[in-house]
C-alpha atoms as a PDB file:
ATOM      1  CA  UNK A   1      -8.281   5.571   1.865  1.00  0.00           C
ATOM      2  CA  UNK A   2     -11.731   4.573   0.161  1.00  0.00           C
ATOM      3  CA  UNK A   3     -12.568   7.716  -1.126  1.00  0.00           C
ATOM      4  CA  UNK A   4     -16.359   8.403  -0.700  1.00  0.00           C
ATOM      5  CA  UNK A   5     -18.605   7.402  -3.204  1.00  0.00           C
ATOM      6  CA  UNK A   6     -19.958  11.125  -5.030  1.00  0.00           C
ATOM      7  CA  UNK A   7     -16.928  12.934  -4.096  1.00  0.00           C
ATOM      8  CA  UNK A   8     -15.315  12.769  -8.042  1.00  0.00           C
ATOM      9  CA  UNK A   9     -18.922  12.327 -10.083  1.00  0.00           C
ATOM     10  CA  UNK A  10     -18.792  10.098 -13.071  1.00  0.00           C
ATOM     11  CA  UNK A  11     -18.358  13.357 -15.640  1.00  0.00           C
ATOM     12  CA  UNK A  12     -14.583  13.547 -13.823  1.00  0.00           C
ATOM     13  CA  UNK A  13     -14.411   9.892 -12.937  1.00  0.00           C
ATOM     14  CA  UNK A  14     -12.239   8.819 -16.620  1.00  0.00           C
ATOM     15  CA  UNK A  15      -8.953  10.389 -15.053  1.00  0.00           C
ATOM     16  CA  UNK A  16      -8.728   7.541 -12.462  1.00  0.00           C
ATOM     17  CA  UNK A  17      -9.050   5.192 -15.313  1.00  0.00           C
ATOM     18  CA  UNK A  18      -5.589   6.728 -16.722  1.00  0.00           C
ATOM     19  CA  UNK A  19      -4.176   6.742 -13.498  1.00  0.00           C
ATOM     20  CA  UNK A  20      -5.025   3.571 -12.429  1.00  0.00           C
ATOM     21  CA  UNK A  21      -3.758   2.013 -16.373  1.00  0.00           C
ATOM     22  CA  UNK A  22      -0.412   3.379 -15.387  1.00  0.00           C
ATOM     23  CA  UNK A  23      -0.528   1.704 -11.690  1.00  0.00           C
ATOM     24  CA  UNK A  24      -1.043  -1.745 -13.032  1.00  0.00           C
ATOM     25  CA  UNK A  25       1.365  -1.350 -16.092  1.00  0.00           C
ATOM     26  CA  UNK A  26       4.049  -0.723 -13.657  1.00  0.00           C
ATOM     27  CA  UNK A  27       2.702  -3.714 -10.913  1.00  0.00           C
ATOM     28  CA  UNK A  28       3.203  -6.146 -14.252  1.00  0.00           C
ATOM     29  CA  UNK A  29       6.880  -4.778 -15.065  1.00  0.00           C
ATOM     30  CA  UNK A  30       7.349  -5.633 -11.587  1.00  0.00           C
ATOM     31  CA  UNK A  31       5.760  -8.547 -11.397  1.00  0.00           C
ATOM     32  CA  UNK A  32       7.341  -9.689 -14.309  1.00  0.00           C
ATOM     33  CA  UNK A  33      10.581  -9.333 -12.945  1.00  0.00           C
ATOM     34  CA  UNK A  34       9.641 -11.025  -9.935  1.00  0.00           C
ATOM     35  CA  UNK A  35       8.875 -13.885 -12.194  1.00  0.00           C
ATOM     36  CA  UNK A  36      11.983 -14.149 -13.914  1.00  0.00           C
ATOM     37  CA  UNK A  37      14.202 -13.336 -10.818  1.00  0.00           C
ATOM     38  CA  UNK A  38      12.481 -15.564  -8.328  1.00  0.00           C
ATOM     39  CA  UNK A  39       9.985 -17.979 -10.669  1.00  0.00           C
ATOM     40  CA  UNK A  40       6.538 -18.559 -10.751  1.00  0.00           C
ATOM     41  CA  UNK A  41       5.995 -20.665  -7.278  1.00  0.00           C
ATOM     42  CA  UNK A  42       7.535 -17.946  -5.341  1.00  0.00           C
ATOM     43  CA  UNK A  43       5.429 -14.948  -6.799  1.00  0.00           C
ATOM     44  CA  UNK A  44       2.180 -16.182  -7.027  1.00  0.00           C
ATOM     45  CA  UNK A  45       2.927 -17.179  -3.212  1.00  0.00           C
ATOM     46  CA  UNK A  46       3.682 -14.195  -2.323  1.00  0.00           C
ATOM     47  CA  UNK A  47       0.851 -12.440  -4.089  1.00  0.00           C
ATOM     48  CA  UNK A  48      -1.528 -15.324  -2.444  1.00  0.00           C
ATOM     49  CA  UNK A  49      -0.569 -13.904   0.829  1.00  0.00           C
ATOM     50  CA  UNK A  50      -0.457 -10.309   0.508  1.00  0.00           C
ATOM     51  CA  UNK A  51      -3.867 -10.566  -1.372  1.00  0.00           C
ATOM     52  CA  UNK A  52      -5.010 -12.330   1.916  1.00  0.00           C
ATOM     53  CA  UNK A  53      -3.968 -10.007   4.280  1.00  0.00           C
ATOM     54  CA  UNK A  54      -4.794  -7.006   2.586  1.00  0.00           C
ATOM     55  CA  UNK A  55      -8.172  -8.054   2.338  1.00  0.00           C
ATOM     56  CA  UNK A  56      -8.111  -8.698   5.926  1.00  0.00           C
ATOM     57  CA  UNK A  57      -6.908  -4.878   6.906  1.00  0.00           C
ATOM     58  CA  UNK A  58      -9.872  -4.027   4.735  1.00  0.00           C
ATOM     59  CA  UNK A  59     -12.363  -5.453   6.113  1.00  0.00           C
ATOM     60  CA  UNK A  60     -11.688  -7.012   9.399  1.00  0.00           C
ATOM     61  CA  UNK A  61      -9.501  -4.667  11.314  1.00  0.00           C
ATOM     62  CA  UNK A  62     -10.868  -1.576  12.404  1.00  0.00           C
ATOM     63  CA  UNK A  63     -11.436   1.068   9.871  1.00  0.00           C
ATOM     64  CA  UNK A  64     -13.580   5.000  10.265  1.00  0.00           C
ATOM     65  CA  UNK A  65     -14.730   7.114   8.049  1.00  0.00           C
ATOM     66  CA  UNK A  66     -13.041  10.481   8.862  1.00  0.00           C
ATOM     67  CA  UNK A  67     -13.624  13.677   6.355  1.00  0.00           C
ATOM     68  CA  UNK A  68     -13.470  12.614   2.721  1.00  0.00           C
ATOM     69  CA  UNK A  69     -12.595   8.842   2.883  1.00  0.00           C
ATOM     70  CA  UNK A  70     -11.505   6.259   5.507  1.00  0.00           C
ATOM     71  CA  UNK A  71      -8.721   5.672   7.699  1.00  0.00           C
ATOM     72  CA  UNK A  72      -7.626   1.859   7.192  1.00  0.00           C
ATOM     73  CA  UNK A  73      -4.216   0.480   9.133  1.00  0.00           C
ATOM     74  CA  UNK A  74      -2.896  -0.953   5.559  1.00  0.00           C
ATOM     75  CA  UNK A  75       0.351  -1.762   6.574  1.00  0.00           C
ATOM     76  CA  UNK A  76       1.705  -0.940   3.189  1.00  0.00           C
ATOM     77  CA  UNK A  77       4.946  -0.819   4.351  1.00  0.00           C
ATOM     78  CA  UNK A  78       4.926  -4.344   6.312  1.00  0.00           C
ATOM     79  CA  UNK A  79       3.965  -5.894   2.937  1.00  0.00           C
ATOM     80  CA  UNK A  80       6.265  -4.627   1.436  1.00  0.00           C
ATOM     81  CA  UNK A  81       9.635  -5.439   3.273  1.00  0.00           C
ATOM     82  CA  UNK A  82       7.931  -9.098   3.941  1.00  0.00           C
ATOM     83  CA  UNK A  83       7.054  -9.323   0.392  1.00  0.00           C
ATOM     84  CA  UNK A  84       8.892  -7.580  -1.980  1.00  0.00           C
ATOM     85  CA  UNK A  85       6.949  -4.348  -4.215  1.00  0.00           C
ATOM     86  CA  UNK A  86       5.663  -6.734  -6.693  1.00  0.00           C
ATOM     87  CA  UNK A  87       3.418  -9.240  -4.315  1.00  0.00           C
ATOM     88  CA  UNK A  88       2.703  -6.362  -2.197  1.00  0.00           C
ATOM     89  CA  UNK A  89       0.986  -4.464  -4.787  1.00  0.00           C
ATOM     90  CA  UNK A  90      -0.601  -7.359  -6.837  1.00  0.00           C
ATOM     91  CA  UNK A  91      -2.138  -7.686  -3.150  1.00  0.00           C
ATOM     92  CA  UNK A  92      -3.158  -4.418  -2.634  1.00  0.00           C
ATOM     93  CA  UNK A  93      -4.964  -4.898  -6.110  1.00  0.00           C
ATOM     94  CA  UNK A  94      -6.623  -7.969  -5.742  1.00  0.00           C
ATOM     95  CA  UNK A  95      -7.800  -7.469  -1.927  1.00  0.00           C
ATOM     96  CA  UNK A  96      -9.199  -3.892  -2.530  1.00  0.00           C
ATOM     97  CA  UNK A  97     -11.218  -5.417  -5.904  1.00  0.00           C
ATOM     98  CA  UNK A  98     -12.271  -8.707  -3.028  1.00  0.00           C
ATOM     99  CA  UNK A  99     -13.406  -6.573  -0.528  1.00  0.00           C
ATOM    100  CA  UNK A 100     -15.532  -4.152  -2.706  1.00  0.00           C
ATOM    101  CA  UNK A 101     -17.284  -7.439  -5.134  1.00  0.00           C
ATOM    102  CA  UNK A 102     -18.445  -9.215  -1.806  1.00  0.00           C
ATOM    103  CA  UNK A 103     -18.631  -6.258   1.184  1.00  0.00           C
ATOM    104  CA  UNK A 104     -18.360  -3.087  -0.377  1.00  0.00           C
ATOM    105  CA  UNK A 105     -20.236  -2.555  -4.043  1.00  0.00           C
ATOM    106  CA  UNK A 106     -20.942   0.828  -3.681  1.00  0.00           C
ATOM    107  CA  UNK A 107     -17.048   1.295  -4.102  1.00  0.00           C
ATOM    108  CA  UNK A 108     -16.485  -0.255  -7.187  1.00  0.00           C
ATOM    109  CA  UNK A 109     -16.738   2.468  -9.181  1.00  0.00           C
ATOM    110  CA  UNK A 110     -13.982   4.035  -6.846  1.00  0.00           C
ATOM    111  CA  UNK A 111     -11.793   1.838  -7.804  1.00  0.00           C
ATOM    112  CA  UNK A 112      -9.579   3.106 -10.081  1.00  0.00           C
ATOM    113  CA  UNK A 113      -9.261   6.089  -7.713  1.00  0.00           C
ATOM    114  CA  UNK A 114      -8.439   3.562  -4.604  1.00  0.00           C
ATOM    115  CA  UNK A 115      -6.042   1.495  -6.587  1.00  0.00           C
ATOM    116  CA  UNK A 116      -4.091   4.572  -7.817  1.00  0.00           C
ATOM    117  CA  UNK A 117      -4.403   5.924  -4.067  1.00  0.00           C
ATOM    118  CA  UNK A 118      -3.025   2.448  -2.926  1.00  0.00           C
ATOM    119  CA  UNK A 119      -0.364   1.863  -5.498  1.00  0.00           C
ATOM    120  CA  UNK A 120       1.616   4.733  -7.007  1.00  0.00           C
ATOM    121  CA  UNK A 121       2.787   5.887  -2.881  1.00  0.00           C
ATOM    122  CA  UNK A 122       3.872   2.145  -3.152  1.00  0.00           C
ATOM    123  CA  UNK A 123       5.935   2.849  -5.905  1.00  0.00           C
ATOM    124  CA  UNK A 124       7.378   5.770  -4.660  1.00  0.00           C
ATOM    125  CA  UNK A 125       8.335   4.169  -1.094  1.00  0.00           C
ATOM    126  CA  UNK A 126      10.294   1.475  -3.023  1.00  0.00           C
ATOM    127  CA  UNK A 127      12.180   3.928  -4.887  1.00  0.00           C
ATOM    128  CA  UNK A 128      12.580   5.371  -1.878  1.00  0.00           C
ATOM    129  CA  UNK A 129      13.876   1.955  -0.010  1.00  0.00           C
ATOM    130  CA  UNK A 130      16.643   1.866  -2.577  1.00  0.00           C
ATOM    131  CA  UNK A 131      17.896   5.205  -1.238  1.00  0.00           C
ATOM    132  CA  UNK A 132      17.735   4.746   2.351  1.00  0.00           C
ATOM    133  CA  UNK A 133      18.687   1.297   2.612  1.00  0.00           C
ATOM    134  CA  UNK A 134      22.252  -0.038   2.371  1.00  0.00           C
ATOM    135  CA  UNK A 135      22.307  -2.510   0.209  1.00  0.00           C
ATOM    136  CA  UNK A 136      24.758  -4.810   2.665  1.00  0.00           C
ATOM    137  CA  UNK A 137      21.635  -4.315   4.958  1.00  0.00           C
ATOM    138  CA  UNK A 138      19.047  -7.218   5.192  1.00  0.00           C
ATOM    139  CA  UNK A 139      15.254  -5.822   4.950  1.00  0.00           C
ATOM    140  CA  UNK A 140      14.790  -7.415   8.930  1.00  0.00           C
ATOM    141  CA  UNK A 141      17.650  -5.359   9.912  1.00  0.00           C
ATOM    142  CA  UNK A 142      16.089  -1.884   9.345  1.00  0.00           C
ATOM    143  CA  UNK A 143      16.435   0.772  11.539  1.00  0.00           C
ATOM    144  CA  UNK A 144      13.244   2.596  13.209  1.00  0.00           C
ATOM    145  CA  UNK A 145      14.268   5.330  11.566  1.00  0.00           C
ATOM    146  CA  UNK A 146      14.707   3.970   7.877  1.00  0.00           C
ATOM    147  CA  UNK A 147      10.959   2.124   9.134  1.00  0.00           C
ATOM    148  CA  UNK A 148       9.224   5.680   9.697  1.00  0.00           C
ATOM    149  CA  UNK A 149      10.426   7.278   6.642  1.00  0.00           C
ATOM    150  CA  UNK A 150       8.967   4.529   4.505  1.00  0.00           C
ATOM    151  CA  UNK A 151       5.769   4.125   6.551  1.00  0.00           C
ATOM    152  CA  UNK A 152       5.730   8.032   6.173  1.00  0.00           C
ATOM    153  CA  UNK A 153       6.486   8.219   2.407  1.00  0.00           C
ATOM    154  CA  UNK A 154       3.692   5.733   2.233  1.00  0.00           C
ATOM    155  CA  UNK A 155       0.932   7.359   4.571  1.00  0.00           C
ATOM    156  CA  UNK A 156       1.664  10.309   3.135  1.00  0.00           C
ATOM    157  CA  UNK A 157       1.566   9.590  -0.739  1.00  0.00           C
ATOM    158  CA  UNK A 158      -2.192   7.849   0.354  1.00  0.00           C
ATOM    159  CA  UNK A 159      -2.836  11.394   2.255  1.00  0.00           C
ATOM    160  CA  UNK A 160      -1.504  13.104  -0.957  1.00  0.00           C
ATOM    161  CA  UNK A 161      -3.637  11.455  -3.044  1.00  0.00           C
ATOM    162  CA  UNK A 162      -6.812  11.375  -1.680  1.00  0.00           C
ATOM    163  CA  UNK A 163      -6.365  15.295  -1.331  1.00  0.00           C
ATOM    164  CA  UNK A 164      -5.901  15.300  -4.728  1.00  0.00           C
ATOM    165  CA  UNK A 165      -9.170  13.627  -5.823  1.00  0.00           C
ATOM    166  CA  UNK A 166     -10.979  15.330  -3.303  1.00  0.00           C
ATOM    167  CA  UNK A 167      -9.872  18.910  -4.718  1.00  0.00           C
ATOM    168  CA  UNK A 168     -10.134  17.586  -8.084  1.00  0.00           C
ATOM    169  CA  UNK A 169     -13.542  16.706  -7.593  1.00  0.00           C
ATOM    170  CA  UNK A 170     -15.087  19.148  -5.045  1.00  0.00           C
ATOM    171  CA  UNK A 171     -12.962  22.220  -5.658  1.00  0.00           C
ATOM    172  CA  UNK A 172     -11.265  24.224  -2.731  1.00  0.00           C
ATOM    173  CA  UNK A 173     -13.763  25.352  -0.996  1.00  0.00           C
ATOM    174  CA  UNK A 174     -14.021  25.741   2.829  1.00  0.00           C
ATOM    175  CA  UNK A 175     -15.993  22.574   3.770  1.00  0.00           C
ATOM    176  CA  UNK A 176     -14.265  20.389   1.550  1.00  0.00           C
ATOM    177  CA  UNK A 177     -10.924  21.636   2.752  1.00  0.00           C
ATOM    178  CA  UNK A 178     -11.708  21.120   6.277  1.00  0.00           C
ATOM    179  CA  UNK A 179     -13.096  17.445   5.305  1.00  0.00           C
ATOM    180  CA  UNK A 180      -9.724  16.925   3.403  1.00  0.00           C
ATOM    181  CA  UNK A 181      -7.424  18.223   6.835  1.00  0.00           C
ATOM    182  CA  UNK A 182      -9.510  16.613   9.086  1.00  0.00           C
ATOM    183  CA  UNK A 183      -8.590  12.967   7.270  1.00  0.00           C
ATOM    184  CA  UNK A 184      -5.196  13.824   6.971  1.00  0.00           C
ATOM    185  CA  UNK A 185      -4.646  14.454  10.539  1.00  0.00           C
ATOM    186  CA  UNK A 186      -6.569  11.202  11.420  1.00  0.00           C
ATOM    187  CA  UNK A 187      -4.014   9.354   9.360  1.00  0.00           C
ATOM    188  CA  UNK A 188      -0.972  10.517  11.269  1.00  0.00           C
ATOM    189  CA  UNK A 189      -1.739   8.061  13.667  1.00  0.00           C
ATOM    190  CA  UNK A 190      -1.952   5.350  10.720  1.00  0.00           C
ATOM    191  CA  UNK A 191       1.853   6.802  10.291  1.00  0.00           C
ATOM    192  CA  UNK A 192       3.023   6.500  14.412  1.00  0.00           C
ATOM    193  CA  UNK A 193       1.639   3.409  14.699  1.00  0.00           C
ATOM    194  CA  UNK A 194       2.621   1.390  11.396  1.00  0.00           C
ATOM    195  CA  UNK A 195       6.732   1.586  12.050  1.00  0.00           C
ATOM    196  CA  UNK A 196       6.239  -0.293  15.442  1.00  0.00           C
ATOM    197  CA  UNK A 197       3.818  -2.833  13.437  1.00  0.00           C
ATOM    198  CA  UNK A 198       7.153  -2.969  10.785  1.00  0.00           C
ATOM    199  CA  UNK A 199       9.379  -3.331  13.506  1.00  0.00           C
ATOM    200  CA  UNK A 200       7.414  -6.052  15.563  1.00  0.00           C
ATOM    201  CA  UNK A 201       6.807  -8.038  12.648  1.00  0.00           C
ATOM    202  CA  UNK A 202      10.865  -7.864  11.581  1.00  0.00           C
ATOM    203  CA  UNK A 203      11.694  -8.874  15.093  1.00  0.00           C
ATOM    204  CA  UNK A 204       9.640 -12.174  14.642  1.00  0.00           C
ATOM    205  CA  UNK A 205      11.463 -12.438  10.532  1.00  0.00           C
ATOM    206  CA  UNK A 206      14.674 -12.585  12.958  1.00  0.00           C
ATOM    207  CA  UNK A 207      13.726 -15.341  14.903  1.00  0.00           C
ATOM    208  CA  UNK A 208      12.696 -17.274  12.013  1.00  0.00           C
ATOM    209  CA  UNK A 209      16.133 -17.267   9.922  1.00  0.00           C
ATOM    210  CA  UNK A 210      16.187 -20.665   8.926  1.00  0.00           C
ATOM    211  CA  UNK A 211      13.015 -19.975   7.018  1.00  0.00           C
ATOM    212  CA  UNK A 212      15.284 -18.085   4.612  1.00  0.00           C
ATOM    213  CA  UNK A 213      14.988 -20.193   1.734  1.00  0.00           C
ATOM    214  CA  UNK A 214      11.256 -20.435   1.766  1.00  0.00           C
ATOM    215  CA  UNK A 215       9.629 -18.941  -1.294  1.00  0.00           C
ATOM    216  CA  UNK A 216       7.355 -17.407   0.496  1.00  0.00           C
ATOM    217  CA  UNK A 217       9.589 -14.535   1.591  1.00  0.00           C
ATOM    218  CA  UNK A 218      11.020 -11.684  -0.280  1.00  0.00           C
ATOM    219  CA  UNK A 219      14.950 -12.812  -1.221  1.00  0.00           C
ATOM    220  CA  UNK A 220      15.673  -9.538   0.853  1.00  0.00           C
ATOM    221  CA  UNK A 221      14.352  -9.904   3.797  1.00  0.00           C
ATOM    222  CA  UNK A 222      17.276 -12.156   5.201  1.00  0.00           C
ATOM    223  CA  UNK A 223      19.876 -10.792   2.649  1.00  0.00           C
ATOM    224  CA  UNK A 224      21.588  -7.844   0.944  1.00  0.00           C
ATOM    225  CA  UNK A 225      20.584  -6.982  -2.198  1.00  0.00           C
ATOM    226  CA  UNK A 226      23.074  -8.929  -5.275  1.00  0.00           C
END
């Protein structure tokens, strides 16, 4: 999902600055109800963490450019049942900004384009979440089913959006419309695969009830929602 440097030139590069002002006023309003739900030891925690791993799917798993950006396993999803929406995307903040100040330069000025690309389908698959999900049901009790339609609400907002800045910023023609398919059928693999990842990872949540009570964890990962 790291857009390609040139593809939205700096004449058209404010609107990810509005964008990506929205995406972090809603990560604090989250965040700041993590904090007063959960406390401070527990969210920064979890934000450690997710900032960790996410900076590890950036750089050190396997990631291709394909068409207008790259295709990066981001696990968006994982993070997010493990984690709970506010540590998940003060992670996917803080390990995209990581990655590009000590690997990846050339992509800072992307970044308000890759955080918005990153965080509002984050949004939307909690919302989402909250629909699908009983509320009597514990996050490591989902269903494969409930896990693909949040993996694919999130693969797809990221698909979504990167068409977006790539029309917005190269126009329709044919080349850049075949660049913009070609990514977005690379990614469906990102969306087959990341369920089974969800699932996996649950399995091994199971095993570890009596962790429960650790902050690290998202309150519903072992229990219904109050």
């Amino acid at each position: 999902m790291h857009i390609e440097p040139g593809i939205v030139d700096a004449a058209k590069i404010g609107l990810s600055y509005a964008t990506a002002t929205g995406a972090v006023g809603v990560t604090a309003k989250l965040t700041f109800d993590t904090l007063r739900n959960d406390g401070v030891i527990a969210t920064v925690l979890r934000s450690l963490a997710t900032t960790a791993f996410v900076f590890c799917f950036f750089q050190v798993l396997p990631h291709h450019p394909v068409g207008v950006s790259e295709v990066h396993l981001i696990l968006g999803s994982t993070l997010f049942l493990i984690f709970g929406a506010a540590p998940a995307a003060v992670g996917l903040a803080l390990g995209l900004l990581l990655q590009g100040i000590f690997f990846a330069p050339f992509d800072l000025p992307q970044y308000g384009i890759n955080l918005t690309t990153l965080l509002v389908p984050l949004f939307a698959m909690s919302m989402l979440a909250s629909k699908i999900i009983p509320a009597k049901v514990a996050y490591k009790d989902v269903t494969y089913g409930q896990a693909l339609a949040l993996s694919t609400a999130y693969q797809g907002g990221i698909v979504a959006w990167v068409a977006f800045w790539a029309f917005y910023g190269q126009g329709f023609g044919a080349a850049n419309v075949e660049q913009v398919v070609t990514f977005g059928g690379a990614y469906m693999m990102v969306i087959l695969l990341e369920p089974l990842v969800d699932l996996g990872v649950l399995a091994v949540a199971k095993m570890g009830h009596r962790y429960a009570d650790i902050a690290l964890f998202d309150r519903r990962l072992y229990r219904a929602a109050a």
